[in-house]
PDB file of N, CA and C in Angstrom:
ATOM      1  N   UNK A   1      51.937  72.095 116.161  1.00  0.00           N
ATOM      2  CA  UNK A   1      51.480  73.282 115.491  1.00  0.00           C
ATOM      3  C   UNK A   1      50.937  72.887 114.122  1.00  0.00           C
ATOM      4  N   UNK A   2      49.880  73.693 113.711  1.00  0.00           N
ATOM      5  CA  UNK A   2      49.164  73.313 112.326  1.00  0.00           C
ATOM      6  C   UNK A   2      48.894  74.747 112.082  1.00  0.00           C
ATOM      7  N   UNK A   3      49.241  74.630 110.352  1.00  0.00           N
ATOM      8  CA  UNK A   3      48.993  75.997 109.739  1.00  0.00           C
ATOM      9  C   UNK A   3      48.316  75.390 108.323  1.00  0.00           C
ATOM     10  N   UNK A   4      47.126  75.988 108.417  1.00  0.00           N
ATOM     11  CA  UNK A   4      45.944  75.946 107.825  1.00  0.00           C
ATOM     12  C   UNK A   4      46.079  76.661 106.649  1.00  0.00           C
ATOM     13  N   UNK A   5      45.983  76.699 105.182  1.00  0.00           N
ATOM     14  CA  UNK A   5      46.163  78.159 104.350  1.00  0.00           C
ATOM     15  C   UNK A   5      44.677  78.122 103.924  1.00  0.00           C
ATOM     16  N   UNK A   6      43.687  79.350 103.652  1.00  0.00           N
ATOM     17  CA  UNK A   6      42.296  79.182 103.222  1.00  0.00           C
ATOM     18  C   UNK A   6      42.857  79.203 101.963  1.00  0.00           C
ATOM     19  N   UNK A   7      42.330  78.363 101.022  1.00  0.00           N
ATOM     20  CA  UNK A   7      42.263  78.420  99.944  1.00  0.00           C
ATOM     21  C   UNK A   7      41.276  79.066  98.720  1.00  0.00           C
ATOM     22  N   UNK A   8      40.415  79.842  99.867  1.00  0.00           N
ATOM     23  CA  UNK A   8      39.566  80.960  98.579  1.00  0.00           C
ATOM     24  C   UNK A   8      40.342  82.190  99.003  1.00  0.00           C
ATOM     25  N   UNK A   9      41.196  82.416 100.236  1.00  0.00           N
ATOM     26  CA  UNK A   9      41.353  84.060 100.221  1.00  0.00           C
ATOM     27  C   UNK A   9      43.312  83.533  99.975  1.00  0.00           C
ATOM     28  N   UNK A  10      43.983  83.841  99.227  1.00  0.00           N
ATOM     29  CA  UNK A  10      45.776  84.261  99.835  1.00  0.00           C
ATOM     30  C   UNK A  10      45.572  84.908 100.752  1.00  0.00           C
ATOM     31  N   UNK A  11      46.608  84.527 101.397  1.00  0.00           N
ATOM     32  CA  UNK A  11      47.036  84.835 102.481  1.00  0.00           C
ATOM     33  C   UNK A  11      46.676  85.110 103.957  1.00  0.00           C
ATOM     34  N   UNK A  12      45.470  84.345 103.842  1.00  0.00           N
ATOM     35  CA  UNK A  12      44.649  84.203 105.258  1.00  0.00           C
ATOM     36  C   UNK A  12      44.899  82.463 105.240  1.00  0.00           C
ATOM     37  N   UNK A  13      44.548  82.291 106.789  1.00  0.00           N
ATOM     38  CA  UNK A  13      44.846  80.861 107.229  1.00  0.00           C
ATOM     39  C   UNK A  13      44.711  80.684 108.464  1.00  0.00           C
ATOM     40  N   UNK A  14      44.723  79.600 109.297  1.00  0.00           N
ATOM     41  CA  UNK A  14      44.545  79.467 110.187  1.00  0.00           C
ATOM     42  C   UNK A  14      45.300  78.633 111.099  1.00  0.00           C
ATOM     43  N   UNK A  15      46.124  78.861 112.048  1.00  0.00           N
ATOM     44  CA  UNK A  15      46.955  78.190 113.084  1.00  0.00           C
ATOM     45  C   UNK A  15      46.381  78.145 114.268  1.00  0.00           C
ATOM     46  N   UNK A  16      47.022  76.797 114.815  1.00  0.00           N
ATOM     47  CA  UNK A  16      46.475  75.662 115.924  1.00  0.00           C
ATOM     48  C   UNK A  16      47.868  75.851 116.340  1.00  0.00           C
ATOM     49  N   UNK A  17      47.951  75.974 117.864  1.00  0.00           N
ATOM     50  CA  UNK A  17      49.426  76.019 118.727  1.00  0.00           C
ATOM     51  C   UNK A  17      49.463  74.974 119.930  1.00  0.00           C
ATOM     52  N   UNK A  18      49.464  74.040 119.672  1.00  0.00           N
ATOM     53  CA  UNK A  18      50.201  73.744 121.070  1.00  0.00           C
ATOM     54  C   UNK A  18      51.557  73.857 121.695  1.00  0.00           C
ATOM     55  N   UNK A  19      51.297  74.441 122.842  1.00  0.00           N
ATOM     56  CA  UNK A  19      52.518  74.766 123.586  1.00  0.00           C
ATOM     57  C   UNK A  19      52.890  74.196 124.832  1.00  0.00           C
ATOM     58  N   UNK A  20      53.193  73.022 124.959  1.00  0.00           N
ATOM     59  CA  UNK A  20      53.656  72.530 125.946  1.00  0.00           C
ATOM     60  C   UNK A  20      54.503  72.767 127.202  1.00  0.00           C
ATOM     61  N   UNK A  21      55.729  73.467 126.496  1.00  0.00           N
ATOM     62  CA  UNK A  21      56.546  73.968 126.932  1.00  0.00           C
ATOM     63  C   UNK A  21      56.433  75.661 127.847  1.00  0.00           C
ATOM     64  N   UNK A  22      54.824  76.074 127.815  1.00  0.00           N
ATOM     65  CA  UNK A  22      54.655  77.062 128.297  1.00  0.00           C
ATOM     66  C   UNK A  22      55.789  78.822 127.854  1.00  0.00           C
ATOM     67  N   UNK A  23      55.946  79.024 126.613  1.00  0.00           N
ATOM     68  CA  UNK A  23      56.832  79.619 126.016  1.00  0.00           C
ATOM     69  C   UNK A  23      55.990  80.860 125.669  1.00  0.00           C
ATOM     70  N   UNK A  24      56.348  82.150 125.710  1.00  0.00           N
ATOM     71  CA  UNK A  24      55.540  83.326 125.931  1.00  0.00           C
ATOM     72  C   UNK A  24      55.198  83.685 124.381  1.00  0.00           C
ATOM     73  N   UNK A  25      56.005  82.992 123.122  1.00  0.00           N
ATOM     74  CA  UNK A  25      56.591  83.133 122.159  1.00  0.00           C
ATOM     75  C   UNK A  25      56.713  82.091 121.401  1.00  0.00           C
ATOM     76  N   UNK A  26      55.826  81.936 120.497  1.00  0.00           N
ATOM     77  CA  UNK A  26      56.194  80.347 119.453  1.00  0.00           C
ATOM     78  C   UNK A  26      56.433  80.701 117.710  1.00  0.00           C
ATOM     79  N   UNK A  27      57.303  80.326 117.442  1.00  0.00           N
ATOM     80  CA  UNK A  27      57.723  80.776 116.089  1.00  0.00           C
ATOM     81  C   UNK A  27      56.380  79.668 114.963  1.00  0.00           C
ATOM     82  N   UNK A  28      56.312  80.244 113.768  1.00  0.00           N
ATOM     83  CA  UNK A  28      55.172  79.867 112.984  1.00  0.00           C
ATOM     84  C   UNK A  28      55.598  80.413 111.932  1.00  0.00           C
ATOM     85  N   UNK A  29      56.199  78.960 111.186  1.00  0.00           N
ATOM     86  CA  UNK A  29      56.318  79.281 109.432  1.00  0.00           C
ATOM     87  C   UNK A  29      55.240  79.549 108.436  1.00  0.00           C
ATOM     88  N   UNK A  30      55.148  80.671 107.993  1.00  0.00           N
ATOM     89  CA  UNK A  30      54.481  81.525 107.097  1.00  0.00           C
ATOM     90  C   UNK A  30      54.514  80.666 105.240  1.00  0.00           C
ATOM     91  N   UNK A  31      55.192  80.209 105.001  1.00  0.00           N
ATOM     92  CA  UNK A  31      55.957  80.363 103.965  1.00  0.00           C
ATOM     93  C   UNK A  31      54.844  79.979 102.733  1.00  0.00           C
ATOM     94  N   UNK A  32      53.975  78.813 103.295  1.00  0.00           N
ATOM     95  CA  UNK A  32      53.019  78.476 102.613  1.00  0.00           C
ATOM     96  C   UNK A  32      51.696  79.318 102.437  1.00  0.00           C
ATOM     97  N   UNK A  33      51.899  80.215 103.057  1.00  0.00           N
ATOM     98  CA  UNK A  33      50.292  81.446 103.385  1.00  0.00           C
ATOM     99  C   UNK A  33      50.815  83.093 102.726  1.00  0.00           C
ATOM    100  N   UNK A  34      52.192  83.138 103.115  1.00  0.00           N
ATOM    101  CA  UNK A  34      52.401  84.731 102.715  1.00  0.00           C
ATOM    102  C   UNK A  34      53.414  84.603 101.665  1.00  0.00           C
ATOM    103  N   UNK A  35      53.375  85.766 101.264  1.00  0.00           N
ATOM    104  CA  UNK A  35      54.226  86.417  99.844  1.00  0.00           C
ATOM    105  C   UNK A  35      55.354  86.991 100.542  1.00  0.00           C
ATOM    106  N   UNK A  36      56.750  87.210 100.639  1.00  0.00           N
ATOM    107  CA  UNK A  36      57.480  87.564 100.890  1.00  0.00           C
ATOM    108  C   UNK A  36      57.331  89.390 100.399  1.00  0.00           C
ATOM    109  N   UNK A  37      57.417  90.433 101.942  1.00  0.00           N
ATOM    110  CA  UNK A  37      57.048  91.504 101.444  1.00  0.00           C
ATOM    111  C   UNK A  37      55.547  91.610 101.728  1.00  0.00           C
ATOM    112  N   UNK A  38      54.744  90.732 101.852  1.00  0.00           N
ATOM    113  CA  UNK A  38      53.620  91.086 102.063  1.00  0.00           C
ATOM    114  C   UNK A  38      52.947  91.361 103.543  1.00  0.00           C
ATOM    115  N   UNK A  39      51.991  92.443 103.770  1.00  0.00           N
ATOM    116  CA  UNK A  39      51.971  93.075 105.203  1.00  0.00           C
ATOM    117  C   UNK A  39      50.775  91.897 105.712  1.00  0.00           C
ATOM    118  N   UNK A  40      50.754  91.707 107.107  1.00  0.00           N
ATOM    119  CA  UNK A  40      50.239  90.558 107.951  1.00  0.00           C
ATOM    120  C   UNK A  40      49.433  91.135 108.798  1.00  0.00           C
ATOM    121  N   UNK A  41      48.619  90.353 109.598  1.00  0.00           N
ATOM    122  CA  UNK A  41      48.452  90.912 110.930  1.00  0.00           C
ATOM    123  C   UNK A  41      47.746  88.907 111.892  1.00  0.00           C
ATOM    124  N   UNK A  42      48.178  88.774 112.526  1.00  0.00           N
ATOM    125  CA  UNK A  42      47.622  87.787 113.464  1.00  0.00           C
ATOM    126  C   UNK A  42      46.713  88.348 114.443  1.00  0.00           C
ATOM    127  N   UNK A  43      45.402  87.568 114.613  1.00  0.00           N
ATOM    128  CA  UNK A  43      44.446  87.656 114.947  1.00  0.00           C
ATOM    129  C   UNK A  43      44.048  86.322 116.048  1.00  0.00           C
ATOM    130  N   UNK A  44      43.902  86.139 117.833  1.00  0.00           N
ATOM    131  CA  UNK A  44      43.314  85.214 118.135  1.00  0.00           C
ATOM    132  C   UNK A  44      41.947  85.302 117.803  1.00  0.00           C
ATOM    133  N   UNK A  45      41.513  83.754 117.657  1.00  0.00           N
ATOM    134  CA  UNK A  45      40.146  83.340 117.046  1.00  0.00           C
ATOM    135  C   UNK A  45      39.157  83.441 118.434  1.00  0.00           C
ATOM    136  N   UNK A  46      39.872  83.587 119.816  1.00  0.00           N
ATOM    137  CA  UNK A  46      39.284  84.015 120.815  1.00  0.00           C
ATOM    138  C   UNK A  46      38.831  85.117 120.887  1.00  0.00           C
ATOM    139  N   UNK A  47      39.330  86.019 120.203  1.00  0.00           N
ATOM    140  CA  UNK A  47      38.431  87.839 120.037  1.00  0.00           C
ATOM    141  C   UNK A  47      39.219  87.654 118.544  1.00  0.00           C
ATOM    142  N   UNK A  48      38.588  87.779 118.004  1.00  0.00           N
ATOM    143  CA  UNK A  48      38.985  88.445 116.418  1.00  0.00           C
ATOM    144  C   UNK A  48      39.178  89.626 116.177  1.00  0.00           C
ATOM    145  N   UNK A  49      38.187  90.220 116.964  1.00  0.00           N
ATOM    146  CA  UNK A  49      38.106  92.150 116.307  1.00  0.00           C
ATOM    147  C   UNK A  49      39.602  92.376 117.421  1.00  0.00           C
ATOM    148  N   UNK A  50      39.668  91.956 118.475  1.00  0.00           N
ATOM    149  CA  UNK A  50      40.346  92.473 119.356  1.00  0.00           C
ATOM    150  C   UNK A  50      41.807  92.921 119.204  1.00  0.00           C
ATOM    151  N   UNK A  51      43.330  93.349 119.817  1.00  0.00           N
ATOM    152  CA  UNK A  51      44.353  93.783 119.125  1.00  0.00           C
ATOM    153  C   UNK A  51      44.993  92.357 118.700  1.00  0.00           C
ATOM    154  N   UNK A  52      45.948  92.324 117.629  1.00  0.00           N
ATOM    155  CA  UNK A  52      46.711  91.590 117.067  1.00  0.00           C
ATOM    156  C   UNK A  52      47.780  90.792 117.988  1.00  0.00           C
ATOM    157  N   UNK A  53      48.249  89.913 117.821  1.00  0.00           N
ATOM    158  CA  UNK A  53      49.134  89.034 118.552  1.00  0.00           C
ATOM    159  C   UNK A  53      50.225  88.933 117.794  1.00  0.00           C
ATOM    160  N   UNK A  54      50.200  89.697 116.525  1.00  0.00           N
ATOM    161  CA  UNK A  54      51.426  89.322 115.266  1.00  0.00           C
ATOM    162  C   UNK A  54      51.277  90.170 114.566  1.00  0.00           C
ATOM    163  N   UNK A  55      51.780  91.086 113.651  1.00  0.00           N
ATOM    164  CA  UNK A  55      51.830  92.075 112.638  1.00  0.00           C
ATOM    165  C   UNK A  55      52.969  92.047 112.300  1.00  0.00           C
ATOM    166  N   UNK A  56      52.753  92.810 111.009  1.00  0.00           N
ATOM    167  CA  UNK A  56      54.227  93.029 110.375  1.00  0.00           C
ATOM    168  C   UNK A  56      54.354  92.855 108.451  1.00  0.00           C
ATOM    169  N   UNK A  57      55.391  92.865 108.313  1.00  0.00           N
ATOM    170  CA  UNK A  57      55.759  92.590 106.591  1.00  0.00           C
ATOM    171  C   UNK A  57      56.588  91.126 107.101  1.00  0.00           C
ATOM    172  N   UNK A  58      56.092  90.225 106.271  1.00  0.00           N
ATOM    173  CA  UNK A  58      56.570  88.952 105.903  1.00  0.00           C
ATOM    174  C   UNK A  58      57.956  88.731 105.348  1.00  0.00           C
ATOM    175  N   UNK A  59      58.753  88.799 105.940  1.00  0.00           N
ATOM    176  CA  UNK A  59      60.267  88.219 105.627  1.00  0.00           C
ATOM    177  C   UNK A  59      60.768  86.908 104.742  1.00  0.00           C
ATOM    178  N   UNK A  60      59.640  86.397 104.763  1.00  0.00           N
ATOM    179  CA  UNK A  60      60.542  85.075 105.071  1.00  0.00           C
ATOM    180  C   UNK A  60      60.831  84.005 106.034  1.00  0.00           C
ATOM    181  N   UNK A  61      60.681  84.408 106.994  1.00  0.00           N
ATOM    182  CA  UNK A  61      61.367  84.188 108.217  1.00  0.00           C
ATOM    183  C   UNK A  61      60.185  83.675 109.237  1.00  0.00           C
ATOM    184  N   UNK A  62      59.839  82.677 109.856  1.00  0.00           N
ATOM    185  CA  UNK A  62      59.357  81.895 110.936  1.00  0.00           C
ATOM    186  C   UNK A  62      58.816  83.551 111.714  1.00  0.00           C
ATOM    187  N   UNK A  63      57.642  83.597 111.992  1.00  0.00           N
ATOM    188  CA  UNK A  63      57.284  84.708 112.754  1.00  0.00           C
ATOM    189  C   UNK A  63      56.766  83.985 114.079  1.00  0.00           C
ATOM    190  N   UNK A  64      56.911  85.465 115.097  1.00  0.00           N
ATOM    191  CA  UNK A  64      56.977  85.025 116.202  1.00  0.00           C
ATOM    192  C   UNK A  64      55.862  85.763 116.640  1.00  0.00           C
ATOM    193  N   UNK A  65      54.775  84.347 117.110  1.00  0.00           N
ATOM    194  CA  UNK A  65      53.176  85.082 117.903  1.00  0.00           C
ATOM    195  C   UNK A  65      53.160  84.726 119.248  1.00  0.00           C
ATOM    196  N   UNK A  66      52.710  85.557 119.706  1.00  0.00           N
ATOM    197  CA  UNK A  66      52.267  86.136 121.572  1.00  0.00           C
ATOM    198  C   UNK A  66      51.643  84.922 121.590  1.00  0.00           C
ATOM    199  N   UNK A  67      51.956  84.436 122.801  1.00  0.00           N
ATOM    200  CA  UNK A  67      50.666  82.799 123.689  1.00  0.00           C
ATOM    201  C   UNK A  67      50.813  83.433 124.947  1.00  0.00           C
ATOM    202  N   UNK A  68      50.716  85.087 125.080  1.00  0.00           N
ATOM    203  CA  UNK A  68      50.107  85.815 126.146  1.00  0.00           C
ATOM    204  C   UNK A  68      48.825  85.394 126.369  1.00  0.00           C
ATOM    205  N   UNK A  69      48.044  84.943 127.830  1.00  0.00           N
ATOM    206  CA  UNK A  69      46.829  84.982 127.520  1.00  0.00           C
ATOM    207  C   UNK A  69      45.879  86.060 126.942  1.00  0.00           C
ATOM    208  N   UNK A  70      44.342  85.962 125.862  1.00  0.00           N
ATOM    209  CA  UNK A  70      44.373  86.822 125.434  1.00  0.00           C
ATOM    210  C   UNK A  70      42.499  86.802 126.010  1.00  0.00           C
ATOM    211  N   UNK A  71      41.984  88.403 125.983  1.00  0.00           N
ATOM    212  CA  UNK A  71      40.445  88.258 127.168  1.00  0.00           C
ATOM    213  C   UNK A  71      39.805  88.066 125.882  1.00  0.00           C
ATOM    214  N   UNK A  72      39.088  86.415 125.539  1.00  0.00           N
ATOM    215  CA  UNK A  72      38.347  86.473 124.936  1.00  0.00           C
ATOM    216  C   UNK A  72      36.844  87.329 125.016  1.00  0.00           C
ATOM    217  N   UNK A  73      36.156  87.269 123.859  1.00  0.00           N
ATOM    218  CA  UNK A  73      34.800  87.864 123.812  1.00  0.00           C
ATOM    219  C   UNK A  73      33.968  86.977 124.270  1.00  0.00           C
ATOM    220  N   UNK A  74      32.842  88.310 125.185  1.00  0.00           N
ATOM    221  CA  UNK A  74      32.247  87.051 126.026  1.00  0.00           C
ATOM    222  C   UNK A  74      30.698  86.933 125.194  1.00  0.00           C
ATOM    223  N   UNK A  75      30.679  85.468 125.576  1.00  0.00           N
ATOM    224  CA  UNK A  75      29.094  84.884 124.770  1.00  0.00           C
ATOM    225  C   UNK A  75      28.029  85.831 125.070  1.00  0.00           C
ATOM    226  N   UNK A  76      27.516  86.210 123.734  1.00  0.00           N
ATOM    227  CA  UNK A  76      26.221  86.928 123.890  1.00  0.00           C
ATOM    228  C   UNK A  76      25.243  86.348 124.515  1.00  0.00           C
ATOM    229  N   UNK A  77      24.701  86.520 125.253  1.00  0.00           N
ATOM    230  CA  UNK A  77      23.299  86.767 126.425  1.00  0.00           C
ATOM    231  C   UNK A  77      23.792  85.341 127.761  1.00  0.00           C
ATOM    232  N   UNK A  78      25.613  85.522 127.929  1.00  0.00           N
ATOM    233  CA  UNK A  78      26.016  84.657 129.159  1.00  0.00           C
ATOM    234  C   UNK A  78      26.777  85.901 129.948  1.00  0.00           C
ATOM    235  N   UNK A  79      26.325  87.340 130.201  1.00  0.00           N
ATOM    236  CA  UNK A  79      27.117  88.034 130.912  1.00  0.00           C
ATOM    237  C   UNK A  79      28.511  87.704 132.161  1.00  0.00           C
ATOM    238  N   UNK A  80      27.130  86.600 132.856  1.00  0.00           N
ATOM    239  CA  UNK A  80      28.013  86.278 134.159  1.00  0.00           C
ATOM    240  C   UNK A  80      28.962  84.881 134.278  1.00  0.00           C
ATOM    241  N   UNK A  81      29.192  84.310 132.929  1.00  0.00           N
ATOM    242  CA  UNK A  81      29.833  82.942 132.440  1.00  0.00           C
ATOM    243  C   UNK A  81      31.543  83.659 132.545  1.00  0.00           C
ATOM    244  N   UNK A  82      32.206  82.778 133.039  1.00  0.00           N
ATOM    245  CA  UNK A  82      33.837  82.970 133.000  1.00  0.00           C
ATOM    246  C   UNK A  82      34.617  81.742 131.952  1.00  0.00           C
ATOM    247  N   UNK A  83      35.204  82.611 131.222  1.00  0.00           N
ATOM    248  CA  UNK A  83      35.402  81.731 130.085  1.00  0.00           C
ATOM    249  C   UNK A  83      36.879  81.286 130.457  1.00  0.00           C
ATOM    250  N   UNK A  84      37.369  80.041 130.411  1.00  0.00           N
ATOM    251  CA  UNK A  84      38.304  80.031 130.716  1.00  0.00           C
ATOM    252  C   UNK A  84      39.484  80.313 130.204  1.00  0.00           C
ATOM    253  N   UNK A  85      41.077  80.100 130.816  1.00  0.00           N
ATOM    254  CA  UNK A  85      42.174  80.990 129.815  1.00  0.00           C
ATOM    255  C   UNK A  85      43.057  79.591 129.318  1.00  0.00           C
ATOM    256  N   UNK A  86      43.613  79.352 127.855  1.00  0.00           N
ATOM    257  CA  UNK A  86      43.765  78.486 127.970  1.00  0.00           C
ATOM    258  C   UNK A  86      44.910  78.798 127.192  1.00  0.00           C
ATOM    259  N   UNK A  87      45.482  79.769 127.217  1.00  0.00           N
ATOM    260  CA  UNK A  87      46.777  80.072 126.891  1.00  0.00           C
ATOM    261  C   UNK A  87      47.442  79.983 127.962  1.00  0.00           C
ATOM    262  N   UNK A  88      49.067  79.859 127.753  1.00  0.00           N
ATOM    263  CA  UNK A  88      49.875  79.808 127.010  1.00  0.00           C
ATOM    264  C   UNK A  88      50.141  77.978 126.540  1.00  0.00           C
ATOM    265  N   UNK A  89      49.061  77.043 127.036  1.00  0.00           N
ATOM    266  CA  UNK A  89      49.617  76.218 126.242  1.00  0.00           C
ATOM    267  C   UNK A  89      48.855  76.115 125.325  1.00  0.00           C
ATOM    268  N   UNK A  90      47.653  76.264 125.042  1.00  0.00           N
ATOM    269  CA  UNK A  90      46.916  76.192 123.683  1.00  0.00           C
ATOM    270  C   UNK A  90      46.632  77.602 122.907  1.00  0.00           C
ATOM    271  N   UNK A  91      46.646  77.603 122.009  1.00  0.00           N
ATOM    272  CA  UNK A  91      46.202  79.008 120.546  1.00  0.00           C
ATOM    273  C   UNK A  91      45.510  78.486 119.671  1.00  0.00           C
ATOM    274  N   UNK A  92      44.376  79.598 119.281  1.00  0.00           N
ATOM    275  CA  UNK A  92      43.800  79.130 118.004  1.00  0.00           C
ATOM    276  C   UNK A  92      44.332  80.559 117.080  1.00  0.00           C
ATOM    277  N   UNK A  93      44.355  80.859 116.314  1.00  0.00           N
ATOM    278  CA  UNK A  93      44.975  81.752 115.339  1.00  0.00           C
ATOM    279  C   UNK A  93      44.529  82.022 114.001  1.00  0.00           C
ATOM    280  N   UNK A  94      43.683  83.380 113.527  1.00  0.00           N
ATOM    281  CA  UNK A  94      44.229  83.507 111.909  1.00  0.00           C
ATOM    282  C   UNK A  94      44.893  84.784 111.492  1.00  0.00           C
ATOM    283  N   UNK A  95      45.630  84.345 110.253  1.00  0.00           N
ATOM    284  CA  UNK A  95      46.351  85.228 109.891  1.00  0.00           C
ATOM    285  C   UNK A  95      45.537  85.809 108.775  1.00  0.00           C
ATOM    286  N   UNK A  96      45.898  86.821 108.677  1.00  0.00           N
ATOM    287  CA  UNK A  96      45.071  87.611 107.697  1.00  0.00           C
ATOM    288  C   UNK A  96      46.177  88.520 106.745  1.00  0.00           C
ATOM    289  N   UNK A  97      45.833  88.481 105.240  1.00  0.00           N
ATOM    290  CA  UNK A  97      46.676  89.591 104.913  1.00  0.00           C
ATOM    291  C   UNK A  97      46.015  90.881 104.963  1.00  0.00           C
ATOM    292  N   UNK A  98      46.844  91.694 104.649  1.00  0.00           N
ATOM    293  CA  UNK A  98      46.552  93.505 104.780  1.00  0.00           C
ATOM    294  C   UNK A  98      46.707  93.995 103.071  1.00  0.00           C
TER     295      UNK A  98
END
């Protein structure tokens, strides 16, 4: 696992998951990206606009993101292309603050 912090925005960043272990659920220390108290939301980099994989107020505490597979967005002008699913052992991820 790699957690990325952007360094022009707080509290956005970007996580890399490998999951070997095929686990529905992988914990991801925050500590270096969020403010304790501060509201979150996780975003796969496979659909961005799409719903969240993580939300919440920042504890403290190792948060726990979905490696549900998630329906990426499909390439503009490849209608009939099948993109493949490459969760639950790989994630790309950003976190964003609110």
């Amino acid at each position: 696992m790699f957690v990325r912090p952007n360094k022009y925005e707080p509290g956005r960043a970007h996580v890399v998951i490998f999951n070997w272990e095929d686990q529905s659920e992988v914990l991801v220390e925050l500590a270096d990206v969020l403010e304790v108290g501060q509201r979150f939301r996780i975003v796969s980099a496979r659909n961005f606009y799409g719903p969240s994989v993580a939300e919440g107020t920042y504890s403290g505490r190792a948060v726990a993101v979905s490696m549900v597979p998630v329906a990426p967005d499909q390439p503009v002008g490849m209608a009939d292309y099948e993109l493949p699913t490459v969760e639950p052992q790989f994630g790309c991820f950003v976190v964003l603050p609110e």
